[in-house]
Protein backbone atom coordinates (compact mmCIF):
# COMPACT_ATOMS: atom_id res chain seq x y z
CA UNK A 1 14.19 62.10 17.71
CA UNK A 2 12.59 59.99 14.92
CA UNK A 3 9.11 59.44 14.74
CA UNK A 4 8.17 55.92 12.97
CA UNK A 5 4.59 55.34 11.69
CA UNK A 6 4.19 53.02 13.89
CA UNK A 7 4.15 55.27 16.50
CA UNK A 8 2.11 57.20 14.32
CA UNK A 9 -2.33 56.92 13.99
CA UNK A 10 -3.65 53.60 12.54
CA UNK A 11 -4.43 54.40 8.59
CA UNK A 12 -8.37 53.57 7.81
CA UNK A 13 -7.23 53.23 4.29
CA UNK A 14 -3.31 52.27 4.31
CA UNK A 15 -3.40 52.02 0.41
CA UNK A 16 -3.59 56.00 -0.29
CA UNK A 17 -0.53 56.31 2.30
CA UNK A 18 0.18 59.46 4.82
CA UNK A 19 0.49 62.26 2.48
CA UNK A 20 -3.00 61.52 1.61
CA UNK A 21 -4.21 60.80 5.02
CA UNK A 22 -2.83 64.18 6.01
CA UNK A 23 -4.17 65.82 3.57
CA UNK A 24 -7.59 64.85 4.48
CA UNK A 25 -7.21 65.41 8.31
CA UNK A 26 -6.35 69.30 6.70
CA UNK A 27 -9.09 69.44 4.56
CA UNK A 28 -11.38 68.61 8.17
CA UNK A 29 -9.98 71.88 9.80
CA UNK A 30 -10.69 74.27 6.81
CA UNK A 31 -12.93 76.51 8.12
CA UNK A 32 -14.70 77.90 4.88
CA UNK A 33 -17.06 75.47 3.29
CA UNK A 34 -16.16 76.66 -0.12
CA UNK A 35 -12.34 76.02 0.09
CA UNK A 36 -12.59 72.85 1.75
CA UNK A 37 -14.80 71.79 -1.16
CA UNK A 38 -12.24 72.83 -3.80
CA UNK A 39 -9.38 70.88 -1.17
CA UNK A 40 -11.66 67.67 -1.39
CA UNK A 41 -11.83 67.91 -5.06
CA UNK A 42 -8.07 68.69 -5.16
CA UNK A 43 -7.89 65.32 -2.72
CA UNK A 44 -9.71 63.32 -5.00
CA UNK A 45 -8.14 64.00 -8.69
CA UNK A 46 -4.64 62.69 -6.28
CA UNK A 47 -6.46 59.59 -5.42
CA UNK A 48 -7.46 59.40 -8.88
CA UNK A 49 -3.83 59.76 -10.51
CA UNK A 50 -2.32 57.49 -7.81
CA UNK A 51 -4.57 54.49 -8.68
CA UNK A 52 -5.40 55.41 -12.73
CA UNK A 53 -6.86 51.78 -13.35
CA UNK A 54 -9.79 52.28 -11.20
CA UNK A 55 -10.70 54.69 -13.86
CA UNK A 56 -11.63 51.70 -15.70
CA UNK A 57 -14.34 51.03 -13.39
CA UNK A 58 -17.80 52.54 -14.23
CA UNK A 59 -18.47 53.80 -10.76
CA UNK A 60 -14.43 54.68 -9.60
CA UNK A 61 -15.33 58.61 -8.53
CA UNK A 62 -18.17 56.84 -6.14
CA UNK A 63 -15.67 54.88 -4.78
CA UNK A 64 -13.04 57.39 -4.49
CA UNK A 65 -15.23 59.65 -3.15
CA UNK A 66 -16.30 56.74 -0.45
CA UNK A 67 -12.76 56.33 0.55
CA UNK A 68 -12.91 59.97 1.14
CA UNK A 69 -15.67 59.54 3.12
CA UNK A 70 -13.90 56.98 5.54
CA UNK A 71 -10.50 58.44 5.60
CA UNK A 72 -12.04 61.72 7.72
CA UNK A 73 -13.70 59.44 10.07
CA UNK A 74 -17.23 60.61 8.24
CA UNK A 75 -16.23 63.98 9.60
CA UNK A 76 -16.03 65.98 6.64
CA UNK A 77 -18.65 67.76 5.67
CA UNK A 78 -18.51 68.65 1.98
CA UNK A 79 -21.28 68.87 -1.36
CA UNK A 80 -20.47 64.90 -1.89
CA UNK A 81 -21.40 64.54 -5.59
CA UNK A 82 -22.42 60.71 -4.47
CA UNK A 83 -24.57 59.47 -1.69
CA UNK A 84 -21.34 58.09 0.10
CA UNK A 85 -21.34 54.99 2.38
CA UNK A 86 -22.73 55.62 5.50
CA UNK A 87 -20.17 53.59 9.09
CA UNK A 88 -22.82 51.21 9.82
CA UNK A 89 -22.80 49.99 5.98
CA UNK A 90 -18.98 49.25 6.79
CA UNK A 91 -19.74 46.45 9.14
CA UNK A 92 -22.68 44.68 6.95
CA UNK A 93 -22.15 41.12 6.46
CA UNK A 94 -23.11 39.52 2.91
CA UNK A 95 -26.12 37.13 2.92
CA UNK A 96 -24.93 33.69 3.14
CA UNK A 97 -24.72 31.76 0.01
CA UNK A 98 -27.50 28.83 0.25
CA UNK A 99 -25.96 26.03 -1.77
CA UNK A 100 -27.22 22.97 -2.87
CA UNK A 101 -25.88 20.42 -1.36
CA UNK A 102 -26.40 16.97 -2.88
CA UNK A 103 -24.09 13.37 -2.37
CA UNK A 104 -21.15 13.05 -4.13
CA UNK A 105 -20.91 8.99 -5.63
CA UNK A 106 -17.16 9.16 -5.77
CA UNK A 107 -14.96 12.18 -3.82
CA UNK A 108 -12.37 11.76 -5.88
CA UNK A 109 -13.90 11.86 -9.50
CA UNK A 110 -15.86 15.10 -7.83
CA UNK A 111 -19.45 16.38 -9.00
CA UNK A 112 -18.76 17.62 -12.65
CA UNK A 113 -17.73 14.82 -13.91
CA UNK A 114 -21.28 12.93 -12.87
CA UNK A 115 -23.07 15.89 -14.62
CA UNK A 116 -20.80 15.43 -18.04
CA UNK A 117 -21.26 11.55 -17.53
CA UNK A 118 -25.11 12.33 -17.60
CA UNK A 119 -25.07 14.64 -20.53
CA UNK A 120 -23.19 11.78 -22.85
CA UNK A 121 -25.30 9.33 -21.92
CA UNK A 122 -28.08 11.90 -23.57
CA UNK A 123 -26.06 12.99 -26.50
CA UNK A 124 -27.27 10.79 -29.92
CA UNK A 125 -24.74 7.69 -31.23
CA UNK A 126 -21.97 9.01 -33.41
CA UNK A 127 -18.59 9.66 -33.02
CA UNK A 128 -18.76 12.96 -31.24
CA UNK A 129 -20.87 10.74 -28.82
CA UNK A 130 -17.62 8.23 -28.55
CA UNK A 131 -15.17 11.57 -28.22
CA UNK A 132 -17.11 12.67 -25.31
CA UNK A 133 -16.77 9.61 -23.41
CA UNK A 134 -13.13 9.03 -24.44
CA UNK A 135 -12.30 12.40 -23.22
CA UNK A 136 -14.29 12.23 -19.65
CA UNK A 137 -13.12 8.83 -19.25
CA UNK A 138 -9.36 10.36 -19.90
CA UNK A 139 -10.08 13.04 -17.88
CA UNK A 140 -11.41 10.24 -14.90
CA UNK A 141 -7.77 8.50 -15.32
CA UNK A 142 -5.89 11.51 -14.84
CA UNK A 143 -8.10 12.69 -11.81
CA UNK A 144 -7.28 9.48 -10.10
CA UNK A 145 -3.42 9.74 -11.24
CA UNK A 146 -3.18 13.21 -9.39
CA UNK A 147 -4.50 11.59 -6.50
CA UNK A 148 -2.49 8.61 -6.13
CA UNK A 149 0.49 9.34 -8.45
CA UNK A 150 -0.06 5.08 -9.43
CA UNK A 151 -0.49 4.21 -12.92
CA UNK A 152 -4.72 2.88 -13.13
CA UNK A 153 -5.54 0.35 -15.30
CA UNK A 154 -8.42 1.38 -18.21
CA UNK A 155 -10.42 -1.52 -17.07
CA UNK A 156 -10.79 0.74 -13.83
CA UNK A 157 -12.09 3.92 -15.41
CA UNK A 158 -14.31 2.23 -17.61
CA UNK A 159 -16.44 -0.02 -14.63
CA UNK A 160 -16.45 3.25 -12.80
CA UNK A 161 -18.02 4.77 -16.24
CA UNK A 162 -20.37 2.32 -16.38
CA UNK A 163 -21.28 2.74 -12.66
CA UNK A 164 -21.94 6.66 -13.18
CA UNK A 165 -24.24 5.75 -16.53
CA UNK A 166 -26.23 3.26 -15.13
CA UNK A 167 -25.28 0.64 -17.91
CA UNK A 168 -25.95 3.36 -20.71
CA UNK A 169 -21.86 3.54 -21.40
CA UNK A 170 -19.77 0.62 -21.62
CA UNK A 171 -16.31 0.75 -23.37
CA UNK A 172 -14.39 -2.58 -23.66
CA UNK A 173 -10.28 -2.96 -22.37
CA UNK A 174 -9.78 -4.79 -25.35
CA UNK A 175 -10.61 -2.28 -28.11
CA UNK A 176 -10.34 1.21 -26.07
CA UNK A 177 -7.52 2.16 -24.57
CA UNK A 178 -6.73 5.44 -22.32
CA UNK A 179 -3.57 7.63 -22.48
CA UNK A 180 -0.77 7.36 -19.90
CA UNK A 181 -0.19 9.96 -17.73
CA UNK A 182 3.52 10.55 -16.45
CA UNK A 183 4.82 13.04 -13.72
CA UNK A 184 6.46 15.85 -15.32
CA UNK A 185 10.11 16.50 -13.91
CA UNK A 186 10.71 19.52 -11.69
CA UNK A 187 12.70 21.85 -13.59
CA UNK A 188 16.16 22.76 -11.91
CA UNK A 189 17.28 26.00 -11.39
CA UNK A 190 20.14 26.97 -13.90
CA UNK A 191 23.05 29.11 -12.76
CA UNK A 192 23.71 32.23 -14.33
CA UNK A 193 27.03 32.40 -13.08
CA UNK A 194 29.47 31.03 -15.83
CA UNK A 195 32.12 28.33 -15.73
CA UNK A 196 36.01 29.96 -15.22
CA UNK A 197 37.93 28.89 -17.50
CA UNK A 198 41.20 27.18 -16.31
């Protein structure tokens, strides 16, 4: 009869597979301390080969030697070249994040574009000045064009503008003009199956 792993013991770390998982639960039963260091090591250049990007990683032997850690249950007792994670580090929560939370003028425009509003009003008259604005004013128009898919008039953008600067930027229908955004078409799926020829 066929046993499935389902049937089988849950995996701590279902990543390394069975084999591996195996081979640990072996290296727990060796009886001499010396050979079931030299079976850990053996364990952990396999761990090593099967995942050869965490290599990359400054600290990857720590962590493989961590996953050998959990994958016996913490019930092998080897020379760990590492201070190894202890179980009750396993169920430590991060600190939560504190953020600051401060009112958003318009939802849709979000906070960013307020703090690059702010920094143009403080850059010095020029033209990289009148880029700035041109492009976060652009960059309003197309936020509000994802929202509502409707084409916005410029007169729009530019009394919101003025209503994020305070007065300090003011850019006239007349001589400025924004660009128009479009909805790009879904591309179709081509066939790869060719016409017959009759």
């Amino acid at each position: 009869m066929l046993t499935y792993n389902s049937q089988l013991k849950k995996l701590a770390l279902p990543e390394y597979g069975r084999n591996i998982q195996q081979m640990v639960d072996y290296c727990c039963t060796i009886e001499d301390r010396e050979e079931r260091n030299k079976c850990a090591h053996s364990i952990i250049n396999t761990m090593s080969n099967l995942f050869p990007q965490l290599r990359e990683e400054a600290d990857y032997k720590h962590k493989l030697w961590d996953h050998l850690a959990i994958m016996s249950d913490f019930k092998l007792d080897v020379d760990f070249p590492y201070n190894v994670v202890k179980p009750e580090n396993l169920e430590s929560k991060p600190e939560p994040v504190q953020y600051k939370l401060e009112p958003i003028k318009m939802r849709h425009y979000g906070k960013i574009v307020d703090q690059m509003i702010q920094r143009a009003c403080d850059y010095p008259e020029g033209e990289e000045k009148d880029a700035l604005v041109m492009l976060i004013a652009n960059h309003m128009k197309k936020l509000i064009y994802q929202i509502s898919n409707e084409d916005v008039e410029d007169a729009k953008i530019f009394k919101d503008l003025e209503f994020f600067s305070k007065g300090r930027i003011k850019l006239d229908p007349s001589i400025h003009s924004l660009h128009e955004f479009k909805i790009a078409p879904s591309q179709q799926p081509t066939s790869s199956k060719k016409k017959k020829k009759k």
